[in-house]
Protein backbone atom coordinates (compact mmCIF):
# COMPACT_ATOMS: atom_id res chain seq x y z
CA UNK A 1 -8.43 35.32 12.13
CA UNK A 2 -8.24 32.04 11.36
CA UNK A 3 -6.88 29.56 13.22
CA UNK A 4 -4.14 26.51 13.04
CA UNK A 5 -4.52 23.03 12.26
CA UNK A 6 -4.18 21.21 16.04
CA UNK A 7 -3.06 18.08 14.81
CA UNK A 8 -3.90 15.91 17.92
CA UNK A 9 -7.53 16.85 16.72
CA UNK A 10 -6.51 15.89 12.86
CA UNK A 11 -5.41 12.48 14.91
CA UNK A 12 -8.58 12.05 16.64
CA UNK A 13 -10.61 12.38 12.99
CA UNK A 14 -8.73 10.04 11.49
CA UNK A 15 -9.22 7.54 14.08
CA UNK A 16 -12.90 8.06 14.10
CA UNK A 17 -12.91 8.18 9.83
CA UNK A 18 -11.39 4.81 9.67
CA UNK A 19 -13.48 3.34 11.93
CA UNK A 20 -16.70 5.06 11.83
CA UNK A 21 -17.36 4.55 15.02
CA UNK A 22 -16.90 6.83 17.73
CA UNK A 23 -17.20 4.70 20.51
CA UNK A 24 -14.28 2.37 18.92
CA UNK A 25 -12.46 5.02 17.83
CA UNK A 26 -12.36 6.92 21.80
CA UNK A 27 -11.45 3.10 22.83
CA UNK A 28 -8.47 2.95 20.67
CA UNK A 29 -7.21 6.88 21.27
CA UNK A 30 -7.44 5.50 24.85
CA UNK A 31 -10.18 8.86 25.93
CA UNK A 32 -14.08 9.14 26.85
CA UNK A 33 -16.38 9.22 23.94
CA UNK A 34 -17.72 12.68 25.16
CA UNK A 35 -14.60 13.97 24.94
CA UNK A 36 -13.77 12.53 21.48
CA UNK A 37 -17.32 14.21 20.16
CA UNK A 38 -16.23 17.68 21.27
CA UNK A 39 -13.04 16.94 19.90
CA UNK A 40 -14.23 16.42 16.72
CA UNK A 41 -16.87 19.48 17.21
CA UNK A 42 -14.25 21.79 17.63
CA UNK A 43 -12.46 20.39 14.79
CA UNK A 44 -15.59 21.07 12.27
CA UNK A 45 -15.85 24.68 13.93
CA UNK A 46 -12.30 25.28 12.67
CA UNK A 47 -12.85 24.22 9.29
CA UNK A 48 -15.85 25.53 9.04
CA UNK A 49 -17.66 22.63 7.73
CA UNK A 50 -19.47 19.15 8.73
CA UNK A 51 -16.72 16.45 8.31
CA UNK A 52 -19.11 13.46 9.68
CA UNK A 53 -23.08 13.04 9.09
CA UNK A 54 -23.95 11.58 12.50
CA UNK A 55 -27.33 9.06 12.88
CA UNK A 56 -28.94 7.02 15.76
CA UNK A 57 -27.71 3.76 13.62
CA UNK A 58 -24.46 4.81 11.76
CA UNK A 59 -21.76 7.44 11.32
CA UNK A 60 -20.70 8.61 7.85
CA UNK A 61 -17.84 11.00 6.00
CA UNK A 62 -19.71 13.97 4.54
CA UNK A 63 -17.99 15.06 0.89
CA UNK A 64 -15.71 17.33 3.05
CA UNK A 65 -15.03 14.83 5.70
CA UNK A 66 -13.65 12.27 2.77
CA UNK A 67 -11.50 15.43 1.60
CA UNK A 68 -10.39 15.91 4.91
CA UNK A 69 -9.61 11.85 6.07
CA UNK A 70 -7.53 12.04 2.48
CA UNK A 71 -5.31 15.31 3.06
CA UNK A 72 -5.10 14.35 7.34
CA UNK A 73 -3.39 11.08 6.62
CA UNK A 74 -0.90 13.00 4.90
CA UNK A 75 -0.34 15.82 6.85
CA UNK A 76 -0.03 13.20 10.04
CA UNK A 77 2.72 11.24 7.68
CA UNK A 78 4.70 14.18 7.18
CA UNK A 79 4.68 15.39 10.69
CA UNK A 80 5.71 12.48 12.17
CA UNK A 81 8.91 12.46 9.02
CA UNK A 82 9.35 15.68 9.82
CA UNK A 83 9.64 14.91 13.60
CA UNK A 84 12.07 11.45 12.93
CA UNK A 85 14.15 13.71 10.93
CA UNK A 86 14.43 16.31 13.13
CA UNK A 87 15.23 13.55 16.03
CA UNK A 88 17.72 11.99 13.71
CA UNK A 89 19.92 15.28 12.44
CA UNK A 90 19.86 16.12 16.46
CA UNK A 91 21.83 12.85 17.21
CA UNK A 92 23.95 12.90 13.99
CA UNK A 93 22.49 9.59 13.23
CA UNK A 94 22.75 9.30 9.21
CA UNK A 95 20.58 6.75 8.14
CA UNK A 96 18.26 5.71 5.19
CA UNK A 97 14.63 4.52 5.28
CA UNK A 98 13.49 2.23 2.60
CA UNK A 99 10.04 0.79 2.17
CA UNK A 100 9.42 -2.69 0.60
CA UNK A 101 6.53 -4.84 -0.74
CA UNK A 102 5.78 -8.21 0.12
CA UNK A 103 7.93 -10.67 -1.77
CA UNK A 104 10.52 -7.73 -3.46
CA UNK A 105 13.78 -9.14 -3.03
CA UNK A 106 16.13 -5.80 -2.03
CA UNK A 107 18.70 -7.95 -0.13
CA UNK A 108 21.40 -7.25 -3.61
CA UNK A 109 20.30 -3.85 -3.64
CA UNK A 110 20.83 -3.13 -0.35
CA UNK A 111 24.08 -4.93 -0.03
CA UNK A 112 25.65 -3.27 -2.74
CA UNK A 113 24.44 -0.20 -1.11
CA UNK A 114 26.21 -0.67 2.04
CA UNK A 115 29.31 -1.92 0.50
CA UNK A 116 29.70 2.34 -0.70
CA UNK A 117 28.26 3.24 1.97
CA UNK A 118 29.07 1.31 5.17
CA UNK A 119 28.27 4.13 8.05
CA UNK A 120 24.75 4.40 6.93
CA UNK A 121 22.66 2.63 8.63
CA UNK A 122 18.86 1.25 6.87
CA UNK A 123 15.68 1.05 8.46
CA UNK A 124 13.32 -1.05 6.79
CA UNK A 125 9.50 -0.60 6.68
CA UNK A 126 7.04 -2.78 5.00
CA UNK A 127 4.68 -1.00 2.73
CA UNK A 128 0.81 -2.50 1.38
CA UNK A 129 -0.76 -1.44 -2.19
CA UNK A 130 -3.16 1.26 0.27
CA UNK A 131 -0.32 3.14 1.67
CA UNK A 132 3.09 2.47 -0.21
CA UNK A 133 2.64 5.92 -2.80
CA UNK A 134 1.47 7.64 0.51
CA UNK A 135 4.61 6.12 2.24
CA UNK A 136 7.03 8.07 -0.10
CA UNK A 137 5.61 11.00 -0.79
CA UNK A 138 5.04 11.72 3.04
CA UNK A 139 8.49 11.01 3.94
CA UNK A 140 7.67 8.17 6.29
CA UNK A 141 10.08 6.41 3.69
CA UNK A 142 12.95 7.85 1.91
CA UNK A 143 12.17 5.14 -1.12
CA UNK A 144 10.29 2.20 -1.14
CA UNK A 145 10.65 -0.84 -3.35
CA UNK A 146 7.30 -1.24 -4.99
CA UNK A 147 4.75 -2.79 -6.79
CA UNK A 148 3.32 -0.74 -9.90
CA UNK A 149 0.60 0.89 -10.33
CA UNK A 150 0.90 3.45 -7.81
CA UNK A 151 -0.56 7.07 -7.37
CA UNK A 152 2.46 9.17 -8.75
CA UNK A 153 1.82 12.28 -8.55
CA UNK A 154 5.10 13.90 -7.26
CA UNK A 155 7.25 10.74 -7.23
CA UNK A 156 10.05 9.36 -9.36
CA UNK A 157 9.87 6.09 -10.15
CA UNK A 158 13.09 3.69 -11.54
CA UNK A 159 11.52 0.48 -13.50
CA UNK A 160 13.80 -2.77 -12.05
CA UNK A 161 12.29 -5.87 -13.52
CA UNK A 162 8.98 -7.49 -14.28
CA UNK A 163 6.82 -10.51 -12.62
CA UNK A 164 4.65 -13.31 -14.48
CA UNK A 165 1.58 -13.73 -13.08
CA UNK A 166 -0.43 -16.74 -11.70
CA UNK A 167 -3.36 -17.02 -10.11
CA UNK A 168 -3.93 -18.45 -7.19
CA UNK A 169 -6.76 -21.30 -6.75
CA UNK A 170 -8.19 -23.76 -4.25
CA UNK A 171 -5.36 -26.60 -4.54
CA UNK A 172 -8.91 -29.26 -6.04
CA UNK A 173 -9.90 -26.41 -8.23
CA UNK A 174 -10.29 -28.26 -11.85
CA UNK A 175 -7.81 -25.85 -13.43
CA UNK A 176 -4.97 -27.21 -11.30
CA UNK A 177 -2.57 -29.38 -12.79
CA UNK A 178 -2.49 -26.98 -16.69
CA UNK A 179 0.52 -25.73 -17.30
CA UNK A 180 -0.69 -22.75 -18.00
CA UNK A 181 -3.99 -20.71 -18.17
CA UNK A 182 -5.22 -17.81 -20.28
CA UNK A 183 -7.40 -15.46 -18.48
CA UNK A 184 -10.89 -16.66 -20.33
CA UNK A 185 -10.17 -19.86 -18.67
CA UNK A 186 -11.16 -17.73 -15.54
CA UNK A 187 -13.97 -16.09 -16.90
CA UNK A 188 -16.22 -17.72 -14.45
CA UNK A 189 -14.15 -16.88 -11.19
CA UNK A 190 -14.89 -14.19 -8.36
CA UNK A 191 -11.98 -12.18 -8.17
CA UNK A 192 -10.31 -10.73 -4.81
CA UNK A 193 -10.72 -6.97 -4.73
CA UNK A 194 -8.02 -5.13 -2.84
CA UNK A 195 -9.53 -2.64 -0.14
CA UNK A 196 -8.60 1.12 -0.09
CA UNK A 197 -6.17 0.69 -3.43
CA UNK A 198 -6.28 3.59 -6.10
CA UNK A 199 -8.37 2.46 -9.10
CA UNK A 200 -5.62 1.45 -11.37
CA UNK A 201 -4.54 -1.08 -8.75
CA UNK A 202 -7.71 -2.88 -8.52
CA UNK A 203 -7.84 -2.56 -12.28
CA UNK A 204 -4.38 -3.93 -13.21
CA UNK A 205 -4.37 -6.85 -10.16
CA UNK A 206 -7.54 -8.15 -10.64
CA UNK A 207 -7.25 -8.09 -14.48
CA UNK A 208 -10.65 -6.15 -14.61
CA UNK A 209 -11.54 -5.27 -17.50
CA UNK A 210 -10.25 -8.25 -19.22
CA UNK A 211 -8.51 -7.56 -22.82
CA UNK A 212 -11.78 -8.05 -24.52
CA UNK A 213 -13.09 -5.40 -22.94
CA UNK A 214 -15.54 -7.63 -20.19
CA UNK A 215 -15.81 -7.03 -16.67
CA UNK A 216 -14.55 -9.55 -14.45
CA UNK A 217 -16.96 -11.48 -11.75
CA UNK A 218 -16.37 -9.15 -8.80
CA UNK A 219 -15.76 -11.30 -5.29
CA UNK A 220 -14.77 -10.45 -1.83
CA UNK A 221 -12.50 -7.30 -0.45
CA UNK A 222 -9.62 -7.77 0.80
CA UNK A 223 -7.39 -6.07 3.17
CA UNK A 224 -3.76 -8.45 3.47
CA UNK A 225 -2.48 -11.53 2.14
CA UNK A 226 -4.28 -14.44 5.00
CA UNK A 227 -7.60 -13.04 3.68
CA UNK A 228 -6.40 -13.48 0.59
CA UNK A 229 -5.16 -17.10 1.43
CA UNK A 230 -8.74 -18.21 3.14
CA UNK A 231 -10.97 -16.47 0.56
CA UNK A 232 -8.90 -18.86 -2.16
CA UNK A 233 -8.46 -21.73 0.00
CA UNK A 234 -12.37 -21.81 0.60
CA UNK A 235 -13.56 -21.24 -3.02
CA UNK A 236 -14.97 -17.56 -2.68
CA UNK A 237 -12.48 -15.66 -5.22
CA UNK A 238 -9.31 -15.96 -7.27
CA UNK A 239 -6.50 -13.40 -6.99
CA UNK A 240 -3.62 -12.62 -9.62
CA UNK A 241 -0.18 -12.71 -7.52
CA UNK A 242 3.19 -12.14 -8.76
CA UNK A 243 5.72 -15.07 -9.20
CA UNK A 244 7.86 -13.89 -6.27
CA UNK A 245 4.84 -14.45 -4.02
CA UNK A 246 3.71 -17.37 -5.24
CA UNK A 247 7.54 -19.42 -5.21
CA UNK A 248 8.53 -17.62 -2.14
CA UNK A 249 5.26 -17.74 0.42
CA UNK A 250 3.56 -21.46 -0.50
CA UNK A 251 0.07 -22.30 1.31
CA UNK A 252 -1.37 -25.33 2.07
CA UNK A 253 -4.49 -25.79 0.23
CA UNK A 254 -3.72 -23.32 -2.36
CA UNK A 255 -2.27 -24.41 -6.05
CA UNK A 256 -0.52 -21.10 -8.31
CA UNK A 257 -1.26 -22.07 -11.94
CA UNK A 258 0.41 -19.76 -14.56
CA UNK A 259 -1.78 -17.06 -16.55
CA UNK A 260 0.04 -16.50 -19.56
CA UNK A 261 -1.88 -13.45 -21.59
CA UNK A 262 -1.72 -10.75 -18.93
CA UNK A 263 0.77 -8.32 -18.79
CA UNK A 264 3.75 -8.98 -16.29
CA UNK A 265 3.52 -6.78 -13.08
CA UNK A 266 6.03 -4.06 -12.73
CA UNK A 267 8.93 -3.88 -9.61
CA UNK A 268 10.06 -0.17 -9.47
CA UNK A 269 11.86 1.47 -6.31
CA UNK A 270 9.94 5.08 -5.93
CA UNK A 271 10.56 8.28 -3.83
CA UNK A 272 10.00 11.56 -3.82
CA UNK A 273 11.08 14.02 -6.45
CA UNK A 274 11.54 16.57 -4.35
CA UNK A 275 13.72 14.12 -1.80
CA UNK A 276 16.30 13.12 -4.12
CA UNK A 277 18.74 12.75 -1.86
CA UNK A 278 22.34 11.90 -2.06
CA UNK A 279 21.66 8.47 -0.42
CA UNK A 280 18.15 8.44 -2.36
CA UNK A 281 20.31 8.60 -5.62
CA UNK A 282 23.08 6.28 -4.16
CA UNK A 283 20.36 3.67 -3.40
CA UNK A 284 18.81 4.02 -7.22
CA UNK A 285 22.10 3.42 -8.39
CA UNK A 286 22.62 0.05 -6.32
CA UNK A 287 19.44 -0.84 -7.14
CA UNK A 288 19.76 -0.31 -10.73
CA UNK A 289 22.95 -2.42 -11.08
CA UNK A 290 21.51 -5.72 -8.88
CA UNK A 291 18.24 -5.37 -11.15
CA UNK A 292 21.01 -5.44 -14.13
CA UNK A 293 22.81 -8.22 -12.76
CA UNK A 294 19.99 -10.18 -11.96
CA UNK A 295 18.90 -9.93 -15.66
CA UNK A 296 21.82 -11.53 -16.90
């Protein structure tokens, strides 16, 4: 007979999974590392299979273990919606929770939302290009402002407006001071690479392949935007950022020059097709008209 998913051990794999480390990983869940290892033993005994390759020197994901640390973070994201739900229809507490992405302007949106809607209350939460798809289809959101591309399997998405792109550069970089670049100006530039984003986001935001069908210069990973502000500030990569970024978060030490033949990013809000809700469709609606407005 087999048996159910205990998802405090799901919690303790993903722990270890991001980190690798089991030692870490115990600190963090706040138990002993023995504990933690039998933990995680029991957890492969359920499944049936080795989730980690274990060594003196390191700890790696097995095939089955990089299955499981994909399907675990989303059956933890939809537990925890479906216990905030839960909490929320218990208190008769009607609100709406809406993801953004750095530098996405929803205040119109949102206003003109309330303004129909004035008893519902919004919870914001912000969302990062590794976890905003994840964010709405899980239900940790009920829509998200976001940032094409974005894994979309199972969500809806309603285009709102597009962003020019510049690239960011160390504020002495030669190129400073054009009015505008074209991206084989950059040929010779390290470009940021965004850690844990789906392909196509690493593809489209780091302009790689270039339209003539090169590869760009690969440089450092990054994992938010103040790595992305030292890497540029100290010379060891370039990144593509979206106008809204660029006017509304300036750096010192850092100089946005326009790139003017790559394609404009994409603003969308997203959620879940099978969560179109009445305050899901409400909010599409509001959105649509400021995006509209704005336009005009």
């Amino acid at each position: 007979m087999e048996s159910d998913l205990d998802l405090r051990k799901v919690r303790y794999f993903i722990a270890v999974a991001e980190r690798l480390h089991f030692g870490h990983a115990a600190a963090a869940l706040h138990i002993t590392q023995p504990a933690l290892s039998r933990q995680i033993q029991q957890l492969e005994r359920d499944l049936g299979v080795d989730l980690f390759v274990r060594s003196s020197r390191e700890v790696a994901l097995t095939e089955a273990g990089e299955q499981f640390f994909r399907s675990g973070r989303h059956l933890l994201a939809a537990a925890r919606a479906a216990r905030d739900d839960t909490r929320r229809a218990a208190a008769g507490d009607e609100t709406l929770r809406v993801g953004f992405m750095l530098g996405i302007n929803t205040e119109a949106a949102l206003t003109a939302f309330s303004l129909r809607h004035p008893g519902i209350g919004v919870l914001l939460e912000r969302l990062r290009w590794w976890n905003h798809g994840e964010a709405v289809r899980d239900g940790r959101v009920d829509a998200g402002f976001v940032r094409l591309p974005i894994a979309g399997e199972g969500l809806e998405l309603l285009p709102l407006y597009t962003e020019p792109l510049h690239v960011a550069l160390p504020a002495e970089h030669p190129l400073v001071g054009k009015s505008a670049l074209g991206i084989a100006d950059l040929a010779a530039e390290p470009v940021l690479h965004y850690a844990d984003a789906i392909p196509a986001w690493n593809a489209f935001w780091c302009a790689d392949p270039r339209p003539d069908g090169t590869q760009a210069r690969r440089g450092p990973v990054v994992h938010d935007m103040e790595e992305i502000v030292e890497y540029v500030r100290t010379g060891r990569g370039v990144a593509f950022l979206p106008t809204a970024i660029t006017t509304r978060f300036p750096r010192p030490g850092i100089a946005y020059v326009p790139v003017a033949d790559i394609p404009p990013g994409q603003v969308a809000l997203a959620w879940a097709a099978e969560r179109r809700t009445p305050l899901v469709a409400a909010l599409a609606q509001a959105a649509a008209q400021a995006a509209g407005e704005a336009g005009r």
